[in-house]
PDB file of N, CA and C in Angstrom:
ATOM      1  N   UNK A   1     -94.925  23.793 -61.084  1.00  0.00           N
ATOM      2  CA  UNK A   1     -93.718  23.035 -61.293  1.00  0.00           C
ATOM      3  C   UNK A   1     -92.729  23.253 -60.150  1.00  0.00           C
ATOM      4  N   UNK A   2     -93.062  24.319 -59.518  1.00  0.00           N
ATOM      5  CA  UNK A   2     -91.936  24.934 -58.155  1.00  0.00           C
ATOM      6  C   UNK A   2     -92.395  23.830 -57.243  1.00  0.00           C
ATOM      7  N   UNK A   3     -93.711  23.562 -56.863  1.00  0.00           N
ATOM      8  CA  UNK A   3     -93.279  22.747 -55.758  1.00  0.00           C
ATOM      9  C   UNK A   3     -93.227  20.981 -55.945  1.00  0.00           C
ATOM     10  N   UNK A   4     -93.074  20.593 -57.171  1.00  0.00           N
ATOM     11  CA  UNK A   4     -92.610  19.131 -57.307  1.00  0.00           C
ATOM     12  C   UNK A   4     -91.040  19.408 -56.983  1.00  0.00           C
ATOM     13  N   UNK A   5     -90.258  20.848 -57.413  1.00  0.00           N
ATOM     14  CA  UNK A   5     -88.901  20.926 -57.322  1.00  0.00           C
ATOM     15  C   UNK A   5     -88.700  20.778 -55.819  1.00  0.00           C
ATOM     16  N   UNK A   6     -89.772  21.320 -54.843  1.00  0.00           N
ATOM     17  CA  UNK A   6     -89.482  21.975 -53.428  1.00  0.00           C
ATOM     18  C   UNK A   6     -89.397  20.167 -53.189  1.00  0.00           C
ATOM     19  N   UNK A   7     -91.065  19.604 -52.770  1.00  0.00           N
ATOM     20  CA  UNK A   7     -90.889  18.351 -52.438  1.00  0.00           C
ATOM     21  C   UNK A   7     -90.026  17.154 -52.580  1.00  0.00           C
ATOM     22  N   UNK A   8     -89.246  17.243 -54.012  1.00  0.00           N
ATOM     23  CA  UNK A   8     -87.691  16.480 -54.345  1.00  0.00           C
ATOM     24  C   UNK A   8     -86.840  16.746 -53.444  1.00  0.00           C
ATOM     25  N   UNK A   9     -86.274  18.278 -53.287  1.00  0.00           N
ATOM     26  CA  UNK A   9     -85.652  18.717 -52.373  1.00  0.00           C
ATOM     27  C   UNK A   9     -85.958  18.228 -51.238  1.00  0.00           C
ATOM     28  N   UNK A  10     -87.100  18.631 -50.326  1.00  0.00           N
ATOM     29  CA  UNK A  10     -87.392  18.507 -49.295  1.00  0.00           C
ATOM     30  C   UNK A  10     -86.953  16.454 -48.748  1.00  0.00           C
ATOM     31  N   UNK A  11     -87.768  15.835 -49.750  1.00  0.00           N
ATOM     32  CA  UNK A  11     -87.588  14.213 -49.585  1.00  0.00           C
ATOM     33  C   UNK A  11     -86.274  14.063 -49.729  1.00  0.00           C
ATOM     34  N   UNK A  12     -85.613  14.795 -50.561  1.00  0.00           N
ATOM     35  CA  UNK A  12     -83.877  13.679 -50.679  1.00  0.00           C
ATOM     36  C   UNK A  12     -83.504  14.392 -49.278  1.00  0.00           C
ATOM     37  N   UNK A  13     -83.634  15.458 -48.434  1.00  0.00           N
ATOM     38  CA  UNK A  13     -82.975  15.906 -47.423  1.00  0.00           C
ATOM     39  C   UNK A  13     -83.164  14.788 -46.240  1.00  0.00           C
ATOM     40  N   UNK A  14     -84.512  14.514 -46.361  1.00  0.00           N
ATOM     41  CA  UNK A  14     -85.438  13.693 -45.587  1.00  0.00           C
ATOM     42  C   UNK A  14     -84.739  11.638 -45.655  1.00  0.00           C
ATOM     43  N   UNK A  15     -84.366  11.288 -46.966  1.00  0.00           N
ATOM     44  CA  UNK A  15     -84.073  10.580 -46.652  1.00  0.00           C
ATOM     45  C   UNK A  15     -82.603  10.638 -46.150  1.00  0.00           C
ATOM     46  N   UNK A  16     -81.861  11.601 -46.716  1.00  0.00           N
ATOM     47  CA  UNK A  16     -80.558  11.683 -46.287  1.00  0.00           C
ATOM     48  C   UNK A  16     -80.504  11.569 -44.619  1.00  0.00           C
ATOM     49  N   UNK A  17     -80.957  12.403 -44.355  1.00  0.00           N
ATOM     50  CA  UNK A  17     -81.335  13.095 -42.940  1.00  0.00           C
ATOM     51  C   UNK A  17     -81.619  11.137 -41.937  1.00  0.00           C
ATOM     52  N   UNK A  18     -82.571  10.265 -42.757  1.00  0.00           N
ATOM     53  CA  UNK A  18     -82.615   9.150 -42.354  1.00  0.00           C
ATOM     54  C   UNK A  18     -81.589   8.447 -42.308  1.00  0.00           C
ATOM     55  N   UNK A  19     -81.062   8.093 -43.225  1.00  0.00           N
ATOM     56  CA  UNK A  19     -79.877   7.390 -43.587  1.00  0.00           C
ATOM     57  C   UNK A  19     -78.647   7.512 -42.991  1.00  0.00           C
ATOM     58  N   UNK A  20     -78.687   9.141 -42.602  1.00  0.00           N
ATOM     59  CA  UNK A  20     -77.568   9.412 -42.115  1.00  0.00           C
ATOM     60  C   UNK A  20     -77.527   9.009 -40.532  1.00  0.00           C
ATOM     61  N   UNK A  21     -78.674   9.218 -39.732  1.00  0.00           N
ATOM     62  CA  UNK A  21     -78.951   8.666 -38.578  1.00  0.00           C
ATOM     63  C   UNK A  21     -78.450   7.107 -38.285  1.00  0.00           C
ATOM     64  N   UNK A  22     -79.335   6.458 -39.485  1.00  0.00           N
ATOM     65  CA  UNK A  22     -79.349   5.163 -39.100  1.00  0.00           C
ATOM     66  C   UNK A  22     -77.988   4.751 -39.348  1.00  0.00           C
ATOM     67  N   UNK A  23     -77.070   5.351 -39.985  1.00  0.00           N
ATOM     68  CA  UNK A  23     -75.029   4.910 -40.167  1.00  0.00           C
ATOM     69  C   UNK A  23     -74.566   5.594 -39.343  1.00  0.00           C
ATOM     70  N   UNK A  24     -74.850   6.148 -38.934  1.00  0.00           N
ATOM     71  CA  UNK A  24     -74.379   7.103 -37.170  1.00  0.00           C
ATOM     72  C   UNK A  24     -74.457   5.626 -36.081  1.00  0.00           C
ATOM     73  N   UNK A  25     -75.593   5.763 -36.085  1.00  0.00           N
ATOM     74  CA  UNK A  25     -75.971   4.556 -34.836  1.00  0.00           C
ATOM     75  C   UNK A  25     -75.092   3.374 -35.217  1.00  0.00           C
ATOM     76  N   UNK A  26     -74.962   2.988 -36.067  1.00  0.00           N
ATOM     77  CA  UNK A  26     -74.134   1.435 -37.111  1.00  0.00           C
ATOM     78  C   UNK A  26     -72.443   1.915 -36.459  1.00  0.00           C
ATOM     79  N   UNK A  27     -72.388   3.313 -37.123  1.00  0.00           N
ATOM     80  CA  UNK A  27     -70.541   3.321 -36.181  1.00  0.00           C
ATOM     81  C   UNK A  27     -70.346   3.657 -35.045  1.00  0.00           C
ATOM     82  N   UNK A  28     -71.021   4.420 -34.648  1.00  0.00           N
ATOM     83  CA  UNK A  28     -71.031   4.349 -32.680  1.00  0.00           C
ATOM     84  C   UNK A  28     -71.000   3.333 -32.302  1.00  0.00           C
ATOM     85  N   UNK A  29     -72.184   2.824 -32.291  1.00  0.00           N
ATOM     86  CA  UNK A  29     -71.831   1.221 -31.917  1.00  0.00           C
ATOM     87  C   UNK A  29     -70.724  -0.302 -32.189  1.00  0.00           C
ATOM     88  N   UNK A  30     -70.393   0.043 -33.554  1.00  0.00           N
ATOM     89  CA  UNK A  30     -69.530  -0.225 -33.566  1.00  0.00           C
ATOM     90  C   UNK A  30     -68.054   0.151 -33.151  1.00  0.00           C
ATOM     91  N   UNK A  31     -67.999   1.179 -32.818  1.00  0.00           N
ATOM     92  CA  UNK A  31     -66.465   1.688 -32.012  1.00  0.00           C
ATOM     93  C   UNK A  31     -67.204   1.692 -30.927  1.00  0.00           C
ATOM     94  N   UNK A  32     -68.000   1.819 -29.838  1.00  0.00           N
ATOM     95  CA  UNK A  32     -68.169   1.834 -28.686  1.00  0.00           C
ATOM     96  C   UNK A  32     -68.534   0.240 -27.910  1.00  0.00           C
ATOM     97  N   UNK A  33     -68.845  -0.209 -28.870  1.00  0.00           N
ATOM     98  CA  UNK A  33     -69.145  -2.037 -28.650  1.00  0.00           C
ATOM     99  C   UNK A  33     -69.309  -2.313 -27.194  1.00  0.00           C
ATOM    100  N   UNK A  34     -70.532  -1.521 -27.127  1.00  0.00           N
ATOM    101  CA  UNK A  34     -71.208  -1.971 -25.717  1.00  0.00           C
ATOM    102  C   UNK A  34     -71.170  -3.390 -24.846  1.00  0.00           C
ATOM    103  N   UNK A  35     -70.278  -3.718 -24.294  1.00  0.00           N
ATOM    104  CA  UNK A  35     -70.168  -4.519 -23.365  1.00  0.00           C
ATOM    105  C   UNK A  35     -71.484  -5.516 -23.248  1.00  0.00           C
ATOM    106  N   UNK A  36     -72.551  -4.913 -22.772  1.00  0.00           N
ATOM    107  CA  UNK A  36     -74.101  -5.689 -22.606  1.00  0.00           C
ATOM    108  C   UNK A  36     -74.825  -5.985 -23.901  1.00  0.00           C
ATOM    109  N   UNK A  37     -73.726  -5.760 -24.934  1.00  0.00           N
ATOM    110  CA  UNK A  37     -74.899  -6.142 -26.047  1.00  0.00           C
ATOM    111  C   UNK A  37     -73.825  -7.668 -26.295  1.00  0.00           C
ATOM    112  N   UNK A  38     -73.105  -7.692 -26.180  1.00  0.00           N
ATOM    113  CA  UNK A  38     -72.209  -8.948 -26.399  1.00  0.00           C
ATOM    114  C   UNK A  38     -72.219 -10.105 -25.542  1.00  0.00           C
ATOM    115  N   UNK A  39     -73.621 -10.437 -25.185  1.00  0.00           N
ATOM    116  CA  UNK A  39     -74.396 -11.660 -24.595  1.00  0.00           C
ATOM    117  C   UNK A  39     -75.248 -12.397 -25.860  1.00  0.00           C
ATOM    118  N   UNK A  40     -74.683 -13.511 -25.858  1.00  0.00           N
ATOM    119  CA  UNK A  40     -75.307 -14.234 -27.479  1.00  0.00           C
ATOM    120  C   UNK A  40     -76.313 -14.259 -27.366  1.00  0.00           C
ATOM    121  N   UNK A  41     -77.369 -13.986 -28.364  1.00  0.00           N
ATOM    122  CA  UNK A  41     -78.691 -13.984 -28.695  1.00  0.00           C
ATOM    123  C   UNK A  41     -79.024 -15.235 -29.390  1.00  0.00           C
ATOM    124  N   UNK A  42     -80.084 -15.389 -30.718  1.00  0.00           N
ATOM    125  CA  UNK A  42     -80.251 -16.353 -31.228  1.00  0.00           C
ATOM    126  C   UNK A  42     -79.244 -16.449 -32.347  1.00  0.00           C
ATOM    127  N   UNK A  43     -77.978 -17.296 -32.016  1.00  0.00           N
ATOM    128  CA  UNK A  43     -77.142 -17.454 -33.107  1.00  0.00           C
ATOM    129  C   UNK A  43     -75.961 -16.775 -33.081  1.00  0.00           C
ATOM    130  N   UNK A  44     -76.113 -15.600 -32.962  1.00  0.00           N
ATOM    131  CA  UNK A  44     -75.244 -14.124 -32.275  1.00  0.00           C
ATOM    132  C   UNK A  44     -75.239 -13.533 -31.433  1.00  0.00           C
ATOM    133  N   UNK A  45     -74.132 -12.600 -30.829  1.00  0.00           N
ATOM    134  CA  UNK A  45     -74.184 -11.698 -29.955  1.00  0.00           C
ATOM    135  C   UNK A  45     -75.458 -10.462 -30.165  1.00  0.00           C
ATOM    136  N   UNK A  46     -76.368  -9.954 -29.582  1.00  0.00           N
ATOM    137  CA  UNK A  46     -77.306  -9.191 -29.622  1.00  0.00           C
ATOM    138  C   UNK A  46     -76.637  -7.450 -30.092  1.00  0.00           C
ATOM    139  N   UNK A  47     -75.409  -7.346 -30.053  1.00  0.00           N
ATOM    140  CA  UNK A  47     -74.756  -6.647 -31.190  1.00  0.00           C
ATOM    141  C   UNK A  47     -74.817  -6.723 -32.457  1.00  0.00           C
ATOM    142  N   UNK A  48     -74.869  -7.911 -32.783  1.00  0.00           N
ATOM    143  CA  UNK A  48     -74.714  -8.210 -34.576  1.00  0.00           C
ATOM    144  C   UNK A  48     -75.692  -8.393 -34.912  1.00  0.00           C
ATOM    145  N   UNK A  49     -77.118  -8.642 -34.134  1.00  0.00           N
ATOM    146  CA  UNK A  49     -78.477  -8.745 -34.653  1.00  0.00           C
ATOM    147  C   UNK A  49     -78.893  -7.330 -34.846  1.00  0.00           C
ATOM    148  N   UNK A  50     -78.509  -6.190 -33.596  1.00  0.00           N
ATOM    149  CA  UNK A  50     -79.067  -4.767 -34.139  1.00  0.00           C
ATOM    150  C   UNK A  50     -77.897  -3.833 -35.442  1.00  0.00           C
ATOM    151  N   UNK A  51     -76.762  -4.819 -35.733  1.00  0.00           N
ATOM    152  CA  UNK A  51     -76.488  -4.448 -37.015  1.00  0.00           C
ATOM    153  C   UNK A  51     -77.124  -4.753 -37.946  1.00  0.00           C
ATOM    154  N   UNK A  52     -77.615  -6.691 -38.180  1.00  0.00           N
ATOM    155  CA  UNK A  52     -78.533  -6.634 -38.893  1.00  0.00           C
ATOM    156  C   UNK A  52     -79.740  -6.127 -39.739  1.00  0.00           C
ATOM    157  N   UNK A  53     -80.333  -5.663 -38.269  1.00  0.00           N
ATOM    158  CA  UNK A  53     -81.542  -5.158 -38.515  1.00  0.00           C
ATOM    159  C   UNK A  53     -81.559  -3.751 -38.557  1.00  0.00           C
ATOM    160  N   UNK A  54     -80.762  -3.527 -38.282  1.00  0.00           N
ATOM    161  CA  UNK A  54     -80.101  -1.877 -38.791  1.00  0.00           C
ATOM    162  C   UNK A  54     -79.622  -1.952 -40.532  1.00  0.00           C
ATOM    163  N   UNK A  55     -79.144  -2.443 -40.797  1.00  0.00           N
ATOM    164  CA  UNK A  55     -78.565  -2.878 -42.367  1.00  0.00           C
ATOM    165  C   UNK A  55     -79.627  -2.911 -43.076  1.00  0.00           C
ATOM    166  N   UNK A  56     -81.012  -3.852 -42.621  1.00  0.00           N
ATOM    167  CA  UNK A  56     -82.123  -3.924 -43.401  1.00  0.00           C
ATOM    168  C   UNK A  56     -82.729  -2.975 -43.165  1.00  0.00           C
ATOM    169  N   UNK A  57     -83.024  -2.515 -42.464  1.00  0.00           N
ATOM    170  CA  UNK A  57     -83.822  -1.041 -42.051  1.00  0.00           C
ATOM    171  C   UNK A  57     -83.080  -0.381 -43.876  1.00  0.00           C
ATOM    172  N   UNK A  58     -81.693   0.179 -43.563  1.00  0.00           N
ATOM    173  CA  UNK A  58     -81.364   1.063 -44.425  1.00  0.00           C
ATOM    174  C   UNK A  58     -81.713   0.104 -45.950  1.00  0.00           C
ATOM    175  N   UNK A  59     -81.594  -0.993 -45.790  1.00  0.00           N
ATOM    176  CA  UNK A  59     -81.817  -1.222 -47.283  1.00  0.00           C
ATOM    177  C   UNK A  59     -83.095  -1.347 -47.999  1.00  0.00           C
ATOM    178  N   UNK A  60     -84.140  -1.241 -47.145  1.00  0.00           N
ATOM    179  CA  UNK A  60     -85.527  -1.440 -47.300  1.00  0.00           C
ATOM    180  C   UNK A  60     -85.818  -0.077 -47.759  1.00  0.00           C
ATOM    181  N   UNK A  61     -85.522   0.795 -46.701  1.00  0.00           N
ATOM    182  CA  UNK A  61     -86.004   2.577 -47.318  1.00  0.00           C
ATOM    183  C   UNK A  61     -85.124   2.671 -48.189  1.00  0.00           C
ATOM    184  N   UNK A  62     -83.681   2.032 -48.577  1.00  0.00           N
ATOM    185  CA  UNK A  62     -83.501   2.647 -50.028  1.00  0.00           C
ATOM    186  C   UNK A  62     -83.797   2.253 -51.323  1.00  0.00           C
ATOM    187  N   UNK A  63     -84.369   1.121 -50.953  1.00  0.00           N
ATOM    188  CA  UNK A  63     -85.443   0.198 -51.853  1.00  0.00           C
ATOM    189  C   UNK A  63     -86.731   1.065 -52.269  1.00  0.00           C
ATOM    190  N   UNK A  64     -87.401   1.587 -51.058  1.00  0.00           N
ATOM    191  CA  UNK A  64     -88.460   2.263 -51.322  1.00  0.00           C
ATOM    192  C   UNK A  64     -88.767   3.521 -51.940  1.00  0.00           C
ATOM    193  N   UNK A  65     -87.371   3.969 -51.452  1.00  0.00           N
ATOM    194  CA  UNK A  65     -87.376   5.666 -52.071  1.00  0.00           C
ATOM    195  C   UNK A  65     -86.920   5.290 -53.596  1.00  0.00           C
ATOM    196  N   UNK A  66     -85.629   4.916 -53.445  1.00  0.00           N
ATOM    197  CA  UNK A  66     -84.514   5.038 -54.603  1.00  0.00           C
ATOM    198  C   UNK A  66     -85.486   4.323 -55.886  1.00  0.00           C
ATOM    199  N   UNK A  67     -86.066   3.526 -55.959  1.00  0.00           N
ATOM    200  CA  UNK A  67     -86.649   2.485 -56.761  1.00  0.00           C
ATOM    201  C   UNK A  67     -87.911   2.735 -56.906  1.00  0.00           C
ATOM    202  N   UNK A  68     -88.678   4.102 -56.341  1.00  0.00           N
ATOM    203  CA  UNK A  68     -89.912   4.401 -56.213  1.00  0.00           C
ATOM    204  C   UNK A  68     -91.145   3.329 -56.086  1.00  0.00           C
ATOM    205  N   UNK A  69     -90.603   2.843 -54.849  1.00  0.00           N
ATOM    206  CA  UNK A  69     -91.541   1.444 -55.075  1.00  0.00           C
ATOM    207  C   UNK A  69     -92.857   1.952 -54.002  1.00  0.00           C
ATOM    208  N   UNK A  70     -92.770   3.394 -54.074  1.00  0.00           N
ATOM    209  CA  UNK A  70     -93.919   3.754 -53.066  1.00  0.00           C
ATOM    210  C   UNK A  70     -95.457   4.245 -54.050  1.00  0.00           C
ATOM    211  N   UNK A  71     -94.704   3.842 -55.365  1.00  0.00           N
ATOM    212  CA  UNK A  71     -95.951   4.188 -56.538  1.00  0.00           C
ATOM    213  C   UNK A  71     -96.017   3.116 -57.382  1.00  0.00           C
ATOM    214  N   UNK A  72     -95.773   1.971 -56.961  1.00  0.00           N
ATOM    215  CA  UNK A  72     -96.084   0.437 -57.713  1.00  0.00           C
ATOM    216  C   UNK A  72     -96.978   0.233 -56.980  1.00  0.00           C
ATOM    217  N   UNK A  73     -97.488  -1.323 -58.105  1.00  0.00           N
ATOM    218  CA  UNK A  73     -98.709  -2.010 -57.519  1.00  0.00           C
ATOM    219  C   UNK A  73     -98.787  -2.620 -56.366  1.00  0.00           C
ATOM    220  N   UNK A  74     -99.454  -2.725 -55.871  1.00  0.00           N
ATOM    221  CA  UNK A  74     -99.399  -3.416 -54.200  1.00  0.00           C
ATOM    222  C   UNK A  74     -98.417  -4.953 -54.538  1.00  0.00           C
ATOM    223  N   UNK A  75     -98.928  -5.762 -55.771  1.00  0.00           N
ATOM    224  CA  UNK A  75     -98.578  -7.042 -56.332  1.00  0.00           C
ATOM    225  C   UNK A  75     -96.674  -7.032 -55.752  1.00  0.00           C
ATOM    226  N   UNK A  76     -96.449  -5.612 -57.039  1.00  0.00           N
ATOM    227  CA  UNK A  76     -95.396  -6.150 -57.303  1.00  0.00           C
ATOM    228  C   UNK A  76     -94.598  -5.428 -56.268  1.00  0.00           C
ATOM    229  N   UNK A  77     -94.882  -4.552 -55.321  1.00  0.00           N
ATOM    230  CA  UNK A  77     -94.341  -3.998 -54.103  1.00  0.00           C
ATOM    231  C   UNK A  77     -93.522  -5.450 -53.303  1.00  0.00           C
ATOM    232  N   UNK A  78     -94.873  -5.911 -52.973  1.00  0.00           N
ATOM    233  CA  UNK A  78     -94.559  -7.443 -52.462  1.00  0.00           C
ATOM    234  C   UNK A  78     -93.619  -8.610 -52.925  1.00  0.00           C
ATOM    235  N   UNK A  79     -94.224  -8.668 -54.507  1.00  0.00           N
ATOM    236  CA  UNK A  79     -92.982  -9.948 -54.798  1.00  0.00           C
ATOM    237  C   UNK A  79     -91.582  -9.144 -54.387  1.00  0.00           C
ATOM    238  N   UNK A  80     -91.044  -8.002 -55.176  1.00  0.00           N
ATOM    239  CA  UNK A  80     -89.853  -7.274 -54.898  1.00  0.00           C
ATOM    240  C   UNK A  80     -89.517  -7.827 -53.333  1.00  0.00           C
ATOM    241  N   UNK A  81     -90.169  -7.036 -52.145  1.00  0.00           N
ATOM    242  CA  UNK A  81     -90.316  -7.137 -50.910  1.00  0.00           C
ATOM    243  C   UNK A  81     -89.876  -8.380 -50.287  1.00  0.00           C
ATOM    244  N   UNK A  82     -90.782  -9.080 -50.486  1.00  0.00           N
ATOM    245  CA  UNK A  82     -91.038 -10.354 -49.820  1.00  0.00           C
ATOM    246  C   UNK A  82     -89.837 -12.092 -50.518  1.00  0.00           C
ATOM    247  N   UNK A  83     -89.428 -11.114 -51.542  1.00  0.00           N
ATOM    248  CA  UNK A  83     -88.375 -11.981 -52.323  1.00  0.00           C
ATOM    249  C   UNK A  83     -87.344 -11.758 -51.453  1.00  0.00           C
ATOM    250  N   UNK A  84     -86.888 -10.298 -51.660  1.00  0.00           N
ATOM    251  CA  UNK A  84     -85.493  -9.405 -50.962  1.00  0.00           C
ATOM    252  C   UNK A  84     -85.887 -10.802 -49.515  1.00  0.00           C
ATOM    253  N   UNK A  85     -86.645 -10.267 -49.181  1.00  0.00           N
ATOM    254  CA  UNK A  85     -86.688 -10.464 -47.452  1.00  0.00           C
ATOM    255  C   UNK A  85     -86.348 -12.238 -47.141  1.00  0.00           C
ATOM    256  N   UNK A  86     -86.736 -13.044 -47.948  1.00  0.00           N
ATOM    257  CA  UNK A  86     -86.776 -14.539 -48.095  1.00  0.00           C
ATOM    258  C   UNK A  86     -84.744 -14.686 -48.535  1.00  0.00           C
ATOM    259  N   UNK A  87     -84.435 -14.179 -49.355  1.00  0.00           N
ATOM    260  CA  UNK A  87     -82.910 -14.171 -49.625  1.00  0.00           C
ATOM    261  C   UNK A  87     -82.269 -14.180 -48.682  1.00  0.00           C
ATOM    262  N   UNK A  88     -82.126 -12.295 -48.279  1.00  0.00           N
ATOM    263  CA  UNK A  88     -82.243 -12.279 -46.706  1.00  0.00           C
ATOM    264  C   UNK A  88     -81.942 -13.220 -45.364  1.00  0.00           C
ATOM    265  N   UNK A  89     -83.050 -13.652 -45.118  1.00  0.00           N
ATOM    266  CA  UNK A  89     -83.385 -14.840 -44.277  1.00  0.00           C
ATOM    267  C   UNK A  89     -82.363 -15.369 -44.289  1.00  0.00           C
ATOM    268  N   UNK A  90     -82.318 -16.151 -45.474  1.00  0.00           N
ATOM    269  CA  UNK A  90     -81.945 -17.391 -45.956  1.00  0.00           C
ATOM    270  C   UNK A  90     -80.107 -17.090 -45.707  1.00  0.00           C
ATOM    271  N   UNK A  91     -79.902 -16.090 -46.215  1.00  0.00           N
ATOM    272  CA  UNK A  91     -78.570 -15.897 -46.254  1.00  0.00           C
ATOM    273  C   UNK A  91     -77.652 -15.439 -44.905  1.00  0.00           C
ATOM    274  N   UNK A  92     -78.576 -14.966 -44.076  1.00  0.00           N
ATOM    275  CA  UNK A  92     -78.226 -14.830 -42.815  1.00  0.00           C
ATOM    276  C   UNK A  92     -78.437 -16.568 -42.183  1.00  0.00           C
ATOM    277  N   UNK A  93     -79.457 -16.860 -41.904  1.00  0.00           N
ATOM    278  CA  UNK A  93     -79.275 -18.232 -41.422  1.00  0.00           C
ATOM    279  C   UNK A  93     -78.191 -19.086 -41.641  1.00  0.00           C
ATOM    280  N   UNK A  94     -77.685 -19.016 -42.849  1.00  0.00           N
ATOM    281  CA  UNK A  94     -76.541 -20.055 -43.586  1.00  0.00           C
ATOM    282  C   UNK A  94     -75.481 -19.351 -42.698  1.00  0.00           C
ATOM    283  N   UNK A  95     -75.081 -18.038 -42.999  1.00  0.00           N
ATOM    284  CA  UNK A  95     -74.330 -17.477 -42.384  1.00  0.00           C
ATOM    285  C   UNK A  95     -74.077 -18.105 -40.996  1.00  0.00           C
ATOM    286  N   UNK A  96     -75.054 -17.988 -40.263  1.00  0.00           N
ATOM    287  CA  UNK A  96     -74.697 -18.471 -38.765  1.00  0.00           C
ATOM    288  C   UNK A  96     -74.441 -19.333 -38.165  1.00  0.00           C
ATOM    289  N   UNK A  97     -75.041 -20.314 -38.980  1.00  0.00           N
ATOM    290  CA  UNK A  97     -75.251 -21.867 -39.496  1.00  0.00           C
ATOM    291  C   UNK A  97     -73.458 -22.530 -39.754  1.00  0.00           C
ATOM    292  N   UNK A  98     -73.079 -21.378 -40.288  1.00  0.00           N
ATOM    293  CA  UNK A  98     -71.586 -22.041 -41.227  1.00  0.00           C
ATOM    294  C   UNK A  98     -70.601 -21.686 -40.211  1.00  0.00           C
ATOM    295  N   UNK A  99     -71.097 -20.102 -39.835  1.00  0.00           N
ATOM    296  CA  UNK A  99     -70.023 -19.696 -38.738  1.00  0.00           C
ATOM    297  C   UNK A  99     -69.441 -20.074 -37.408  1.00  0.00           C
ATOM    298  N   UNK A 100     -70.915 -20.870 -36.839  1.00  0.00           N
ATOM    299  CA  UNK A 100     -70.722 -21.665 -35.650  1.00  0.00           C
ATOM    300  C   UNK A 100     -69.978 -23.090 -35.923  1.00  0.00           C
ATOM    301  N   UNK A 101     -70.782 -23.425 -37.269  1.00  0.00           N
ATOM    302  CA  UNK A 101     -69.736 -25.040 -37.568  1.00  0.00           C
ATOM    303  C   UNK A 101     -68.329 -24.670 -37.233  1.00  0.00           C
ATOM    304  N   UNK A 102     -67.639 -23.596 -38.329  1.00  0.00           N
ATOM    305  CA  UNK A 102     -66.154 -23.102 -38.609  1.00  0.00           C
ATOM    306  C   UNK A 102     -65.820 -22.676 -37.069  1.00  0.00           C
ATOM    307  N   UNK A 103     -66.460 -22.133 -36.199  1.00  0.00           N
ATOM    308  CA  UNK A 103     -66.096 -22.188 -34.748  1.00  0.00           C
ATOM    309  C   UNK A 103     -65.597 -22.965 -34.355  1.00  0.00           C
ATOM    310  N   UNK A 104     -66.528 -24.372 -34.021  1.00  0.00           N
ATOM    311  CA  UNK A 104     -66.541 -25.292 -33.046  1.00  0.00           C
ATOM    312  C   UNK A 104     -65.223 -26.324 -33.954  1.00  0.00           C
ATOM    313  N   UNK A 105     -65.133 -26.311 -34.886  1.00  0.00           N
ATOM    314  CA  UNK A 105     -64.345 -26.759 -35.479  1.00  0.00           C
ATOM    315  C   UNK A 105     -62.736 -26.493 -35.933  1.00  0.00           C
ATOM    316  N   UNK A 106     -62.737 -25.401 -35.770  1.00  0.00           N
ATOM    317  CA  UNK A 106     -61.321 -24.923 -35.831  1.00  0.00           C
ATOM    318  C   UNK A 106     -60.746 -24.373 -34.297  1.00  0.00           C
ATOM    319  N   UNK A 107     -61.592 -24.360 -33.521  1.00  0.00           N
ATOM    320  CA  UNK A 107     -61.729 -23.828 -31.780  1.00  0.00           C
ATOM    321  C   UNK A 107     -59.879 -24.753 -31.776  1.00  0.00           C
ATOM    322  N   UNK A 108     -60.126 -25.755 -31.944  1.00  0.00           N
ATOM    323  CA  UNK A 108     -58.795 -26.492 -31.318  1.00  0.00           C
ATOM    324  C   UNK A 108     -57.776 -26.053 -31.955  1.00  0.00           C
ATOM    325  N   UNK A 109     -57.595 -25.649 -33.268  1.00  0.00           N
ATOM    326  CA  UNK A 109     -56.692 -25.127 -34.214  1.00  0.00           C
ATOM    327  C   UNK A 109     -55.873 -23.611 -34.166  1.00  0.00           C
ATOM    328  N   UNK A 110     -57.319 -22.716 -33.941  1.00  0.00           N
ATOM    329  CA  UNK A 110     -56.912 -21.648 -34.404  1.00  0.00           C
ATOM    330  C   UNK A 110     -56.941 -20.616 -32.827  1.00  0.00           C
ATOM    331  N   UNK A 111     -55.972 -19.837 -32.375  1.00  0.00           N
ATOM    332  CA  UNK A 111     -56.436 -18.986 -31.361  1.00  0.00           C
ATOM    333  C   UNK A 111     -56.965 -17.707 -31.954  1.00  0.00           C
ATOM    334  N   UNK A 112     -58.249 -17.649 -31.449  1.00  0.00           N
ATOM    335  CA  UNK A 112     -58.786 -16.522 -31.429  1.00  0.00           C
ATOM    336  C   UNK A 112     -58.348 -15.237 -30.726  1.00  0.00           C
TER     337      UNK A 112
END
């Protein structure tokens, strides 16, 4: 029974230890706002895509740990997964989609 206690221990350090990395990198970068990442990419500045994908990074492993989805069926690993990830998508696209309209459209109106 001691070492299911050790391995709990050991994994929550482990994901902490992750998590905590990957929100390190998220505010550095955000207070240091590297100059060369603020060349638009697809849709965005190549800043806001490695927030993105920094954001999903963390929400995927806390999907996996927190929700123990590392001892479900392959099935339902996936629908979970592959649902999240389709939302996702979808909700970022609109996002960028809406943000550039509200740009180009208020550009004459509003100073940035």
């Amino acid at each position: 029974m001691a070492h299911a206690h050790e391995s709990n221990v050991k994994r929550i350090w482990m994901v902490f230890g992750l998590l905590s990395v990957i929100t390190i990198i998220e505010v550095a970068l955000g207070i240091i706002k590297p100059e060369a990442l603020h060349l638009h990419g697809p849709g965005t500045s190549w800043l806001n895509w490695i927030f993105i994908i920094l954001t999903l990074a963390k929400a995927y492993y806390i999907t996996w740990t927190f929700m123990h989805m590392e001892g479900e069926k392959k099935w339902f690993r996936r629908s979970v997964v592959w649902t999240a990830v389709f939302l996702i998508v979808y909700l970022v696209t609109l996002l960028l989609i809406e943000g550039g309209y509200l740009y180009e459209t208020l550009s004459p109106l509003v100073k940035w």
